[in-house]
C-alpha atoms as a PDB file:
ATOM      1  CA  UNK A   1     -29.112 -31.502 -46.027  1.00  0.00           C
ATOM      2  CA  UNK A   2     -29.023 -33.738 -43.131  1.00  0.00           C
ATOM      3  CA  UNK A   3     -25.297 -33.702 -41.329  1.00  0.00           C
ATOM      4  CA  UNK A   4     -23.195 -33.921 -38.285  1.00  0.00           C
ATOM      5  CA  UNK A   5     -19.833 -32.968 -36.972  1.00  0.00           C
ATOM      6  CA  UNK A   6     -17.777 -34.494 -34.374  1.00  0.00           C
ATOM      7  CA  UNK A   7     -14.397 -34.091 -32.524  1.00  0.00           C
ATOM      8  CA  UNK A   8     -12.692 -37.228 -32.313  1.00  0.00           C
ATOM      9  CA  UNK A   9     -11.711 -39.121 -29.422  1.00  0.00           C
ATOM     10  CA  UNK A  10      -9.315 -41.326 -28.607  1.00  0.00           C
ATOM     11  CA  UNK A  11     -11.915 -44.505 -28.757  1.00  0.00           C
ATOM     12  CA  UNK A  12     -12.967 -42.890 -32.038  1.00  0.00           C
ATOM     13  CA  UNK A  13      -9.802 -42.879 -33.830  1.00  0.00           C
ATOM     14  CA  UNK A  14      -8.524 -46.392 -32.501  1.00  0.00           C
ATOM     15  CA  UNK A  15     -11.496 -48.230 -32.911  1.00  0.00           C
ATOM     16  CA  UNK A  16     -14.978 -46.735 -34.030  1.00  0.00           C
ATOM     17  CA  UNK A  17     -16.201 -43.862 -33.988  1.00  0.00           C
ATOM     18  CA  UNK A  18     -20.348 -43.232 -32.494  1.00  0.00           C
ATOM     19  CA  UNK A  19     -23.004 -41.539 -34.414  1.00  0.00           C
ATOM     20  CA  UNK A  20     -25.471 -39.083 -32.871  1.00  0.00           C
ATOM     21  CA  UNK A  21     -28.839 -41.536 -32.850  1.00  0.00           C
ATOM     22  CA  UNK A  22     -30.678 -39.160 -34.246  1.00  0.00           C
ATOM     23  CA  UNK A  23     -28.410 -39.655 -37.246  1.00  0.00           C
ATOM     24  CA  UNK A  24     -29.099 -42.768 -38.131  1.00  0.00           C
ATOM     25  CA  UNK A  25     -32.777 -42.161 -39.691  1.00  0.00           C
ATOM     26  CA  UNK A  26     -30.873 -40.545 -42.599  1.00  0.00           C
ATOM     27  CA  UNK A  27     -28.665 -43.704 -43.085  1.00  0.00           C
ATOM     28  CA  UNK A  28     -29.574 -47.146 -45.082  1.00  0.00           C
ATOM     29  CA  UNK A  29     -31.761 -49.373 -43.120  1.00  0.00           C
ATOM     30  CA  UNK A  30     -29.899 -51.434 -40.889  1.00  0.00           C
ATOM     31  CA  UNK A  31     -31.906 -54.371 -41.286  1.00  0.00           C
ATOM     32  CA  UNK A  32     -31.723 -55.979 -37.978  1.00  0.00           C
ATOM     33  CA  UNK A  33     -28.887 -55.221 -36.411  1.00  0.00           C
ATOM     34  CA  UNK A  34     -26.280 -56.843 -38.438  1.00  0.00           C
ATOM     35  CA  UNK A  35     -23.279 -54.149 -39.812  1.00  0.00           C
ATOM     36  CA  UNK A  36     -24.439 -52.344 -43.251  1.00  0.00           C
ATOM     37  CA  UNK A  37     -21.875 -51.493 -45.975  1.00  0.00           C
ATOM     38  CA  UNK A  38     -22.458 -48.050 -47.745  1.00  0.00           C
ATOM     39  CA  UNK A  39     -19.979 -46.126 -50.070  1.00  0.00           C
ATOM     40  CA  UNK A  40     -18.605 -42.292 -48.585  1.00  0.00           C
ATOM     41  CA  UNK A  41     -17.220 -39.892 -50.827  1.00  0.00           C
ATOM     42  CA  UNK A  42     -14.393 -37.649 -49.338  1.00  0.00           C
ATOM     43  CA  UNK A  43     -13.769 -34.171 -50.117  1.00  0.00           C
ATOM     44  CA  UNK A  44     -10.686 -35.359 -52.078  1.00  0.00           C
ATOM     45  CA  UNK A  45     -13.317 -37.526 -54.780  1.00  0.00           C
ATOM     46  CA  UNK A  46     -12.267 -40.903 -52.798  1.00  0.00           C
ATOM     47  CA  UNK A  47     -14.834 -43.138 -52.462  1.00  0.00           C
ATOM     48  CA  UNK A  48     -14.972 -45.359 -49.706  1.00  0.00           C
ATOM     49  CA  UNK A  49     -16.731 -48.832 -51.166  1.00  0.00           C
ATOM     50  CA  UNK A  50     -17.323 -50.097 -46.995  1.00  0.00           C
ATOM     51  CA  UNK A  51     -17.617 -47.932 -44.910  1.00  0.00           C
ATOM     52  CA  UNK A  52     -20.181 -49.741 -42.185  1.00  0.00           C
ATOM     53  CA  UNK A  53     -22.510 -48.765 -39.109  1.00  0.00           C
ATOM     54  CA  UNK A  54     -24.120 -50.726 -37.160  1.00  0.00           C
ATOM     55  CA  UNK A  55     -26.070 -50.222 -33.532  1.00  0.00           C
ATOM     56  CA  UNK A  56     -24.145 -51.754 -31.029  1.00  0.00           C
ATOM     57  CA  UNK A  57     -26.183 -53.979 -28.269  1.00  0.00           C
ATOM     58  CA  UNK A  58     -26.094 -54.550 -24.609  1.00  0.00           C
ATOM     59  CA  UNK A  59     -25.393 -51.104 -23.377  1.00  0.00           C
ATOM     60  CA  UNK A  60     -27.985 -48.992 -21.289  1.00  0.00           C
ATOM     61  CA  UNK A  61     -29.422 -47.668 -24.780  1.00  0.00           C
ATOM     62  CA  UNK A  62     -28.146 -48.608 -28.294  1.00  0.00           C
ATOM     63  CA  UNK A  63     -25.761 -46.596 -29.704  1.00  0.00           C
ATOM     64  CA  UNK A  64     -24.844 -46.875 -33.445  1.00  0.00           C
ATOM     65  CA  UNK A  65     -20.933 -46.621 -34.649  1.00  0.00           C
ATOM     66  CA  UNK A  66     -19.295 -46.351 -37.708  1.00  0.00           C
ATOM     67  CA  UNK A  67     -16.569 -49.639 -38.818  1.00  0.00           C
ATOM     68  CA  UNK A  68     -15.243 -50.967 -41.411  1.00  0.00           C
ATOM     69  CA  UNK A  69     -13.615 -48.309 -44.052  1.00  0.00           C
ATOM     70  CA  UNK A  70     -13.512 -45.972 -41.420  1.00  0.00           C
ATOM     71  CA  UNK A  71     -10.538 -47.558 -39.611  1.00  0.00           C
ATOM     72  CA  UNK A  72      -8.988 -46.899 -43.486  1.00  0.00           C
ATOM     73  CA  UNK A  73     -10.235 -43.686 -43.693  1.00  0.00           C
ATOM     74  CA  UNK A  74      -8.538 -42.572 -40.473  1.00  0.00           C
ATOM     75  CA  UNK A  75      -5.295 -44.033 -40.953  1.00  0.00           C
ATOM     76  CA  UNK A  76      -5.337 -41.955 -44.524  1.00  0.00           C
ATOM     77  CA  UNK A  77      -6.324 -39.148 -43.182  1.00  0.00           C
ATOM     78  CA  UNK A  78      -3.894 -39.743 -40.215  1.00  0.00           C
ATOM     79  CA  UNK A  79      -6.429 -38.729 -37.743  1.00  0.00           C
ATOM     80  CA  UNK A  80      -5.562 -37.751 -34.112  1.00  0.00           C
ATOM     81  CA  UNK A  81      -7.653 -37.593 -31.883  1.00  0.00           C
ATOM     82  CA  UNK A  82      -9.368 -33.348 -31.317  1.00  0.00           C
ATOM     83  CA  UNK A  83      -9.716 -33.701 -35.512  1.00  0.00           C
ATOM     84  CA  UNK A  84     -12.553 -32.439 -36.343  1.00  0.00           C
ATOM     85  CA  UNK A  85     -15.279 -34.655 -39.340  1.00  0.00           C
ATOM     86  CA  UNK A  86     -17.989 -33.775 -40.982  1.00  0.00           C
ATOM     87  CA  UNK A  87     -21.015 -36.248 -42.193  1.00  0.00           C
ATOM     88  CA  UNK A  88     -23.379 -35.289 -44.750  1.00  0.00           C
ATOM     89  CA  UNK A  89     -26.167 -36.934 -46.675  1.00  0.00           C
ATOM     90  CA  UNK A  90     -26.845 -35.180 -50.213  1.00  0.00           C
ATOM     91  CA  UNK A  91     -28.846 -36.084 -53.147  1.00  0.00           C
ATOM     92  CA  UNK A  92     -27.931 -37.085 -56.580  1.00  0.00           C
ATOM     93  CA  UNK A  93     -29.423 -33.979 -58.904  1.00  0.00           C
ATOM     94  CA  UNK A  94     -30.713 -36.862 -61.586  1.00  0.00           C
ATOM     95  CA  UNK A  95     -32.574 -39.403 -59.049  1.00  0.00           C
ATOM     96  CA  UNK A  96     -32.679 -38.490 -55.807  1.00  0.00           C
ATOM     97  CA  UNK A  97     -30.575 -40.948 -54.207  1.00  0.00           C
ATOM     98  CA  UNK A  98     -28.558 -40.550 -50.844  1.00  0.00           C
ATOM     99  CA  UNK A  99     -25.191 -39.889 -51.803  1.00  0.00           C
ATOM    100  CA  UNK A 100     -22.707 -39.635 -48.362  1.00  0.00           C
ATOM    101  CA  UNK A 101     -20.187 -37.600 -47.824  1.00  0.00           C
ATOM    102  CA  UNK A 102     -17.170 -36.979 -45.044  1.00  0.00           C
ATOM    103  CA  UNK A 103     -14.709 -34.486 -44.843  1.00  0.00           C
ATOM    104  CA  UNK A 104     -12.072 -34.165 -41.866  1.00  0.00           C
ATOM    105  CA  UNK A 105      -9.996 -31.018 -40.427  1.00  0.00           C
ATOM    106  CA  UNK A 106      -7.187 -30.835 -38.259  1.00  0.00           C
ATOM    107  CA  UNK A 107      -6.713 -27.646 -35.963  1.00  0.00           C
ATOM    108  CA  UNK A 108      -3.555 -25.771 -36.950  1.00  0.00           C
ATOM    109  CA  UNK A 109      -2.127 -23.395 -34.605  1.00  0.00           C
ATOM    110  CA  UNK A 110      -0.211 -20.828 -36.425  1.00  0.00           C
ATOM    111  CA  UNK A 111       0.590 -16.965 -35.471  1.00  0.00           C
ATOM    112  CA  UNK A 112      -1.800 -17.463 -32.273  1.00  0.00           C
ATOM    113  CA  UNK A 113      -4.692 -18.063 -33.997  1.00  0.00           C
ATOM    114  CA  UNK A 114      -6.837 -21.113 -34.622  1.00  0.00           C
ATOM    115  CA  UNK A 115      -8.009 -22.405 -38.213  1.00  0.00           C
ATOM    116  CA  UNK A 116      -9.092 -25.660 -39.586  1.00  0.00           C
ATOM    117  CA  UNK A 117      -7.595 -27.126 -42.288  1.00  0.00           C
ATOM    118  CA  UNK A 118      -9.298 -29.738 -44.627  1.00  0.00           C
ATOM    119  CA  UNK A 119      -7.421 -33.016 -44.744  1.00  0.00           C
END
């Protein structure tokens, strides 16, 4: 199953976040460069009707981004930035079809030891 994890940044978290380019095969076609709407489940069964990439222009090389819902998602989540997401594509048992996911941890420092929690 085809996925990614990222630490946020602050860029990500205030604005958009970027997705690894070799990402972005598994994703719906973005049909020219214009931004394409998608629904993301969450680990919490949310879905996320528009959440939206598209691959930005004019810098050295293209680099695609995730917009729209996920400016929602991280205020919900209240994401800071060193939070940790995860991406994944997975297929509906019946058809076949992409379905995508997200999940987010925060690190929690407790009795000198590290461990991720699921937000």
């Amino acid at each position: 199953m085809p996925s990614f994890e990222k630490y946020l940044t602050e860029v990500d978290v205030n604005k958009q976040v970027a997705i690894p380019s070799a990402f972005v095969q598994h994703l719906p076609d973005s049909e020219g460069g214009r931004t394409i709407t998608f629904p993301v489940h969450d680990v919490s069964g949310k879905v996320w009707e528009n959440f939206g990439y598209y691959i930005r222009k004019g810098d050295d090389y293209p680099k695609p981004v995730f917009q729209k819902d996920w400016r929602k998602y991280v205020r919900d989540k209240r994401l800071r930035p060193g939070d940790k997401i995860i991406f994944r594509v997975e297929r509906n048992g019946d058809n076949g079809a992409p379905i995508y996911t997200i999940a987010a941890q925060k690190k929690i420092e407790l009795l000198g030891s590290t461990i991720w929690s699921y937000v």
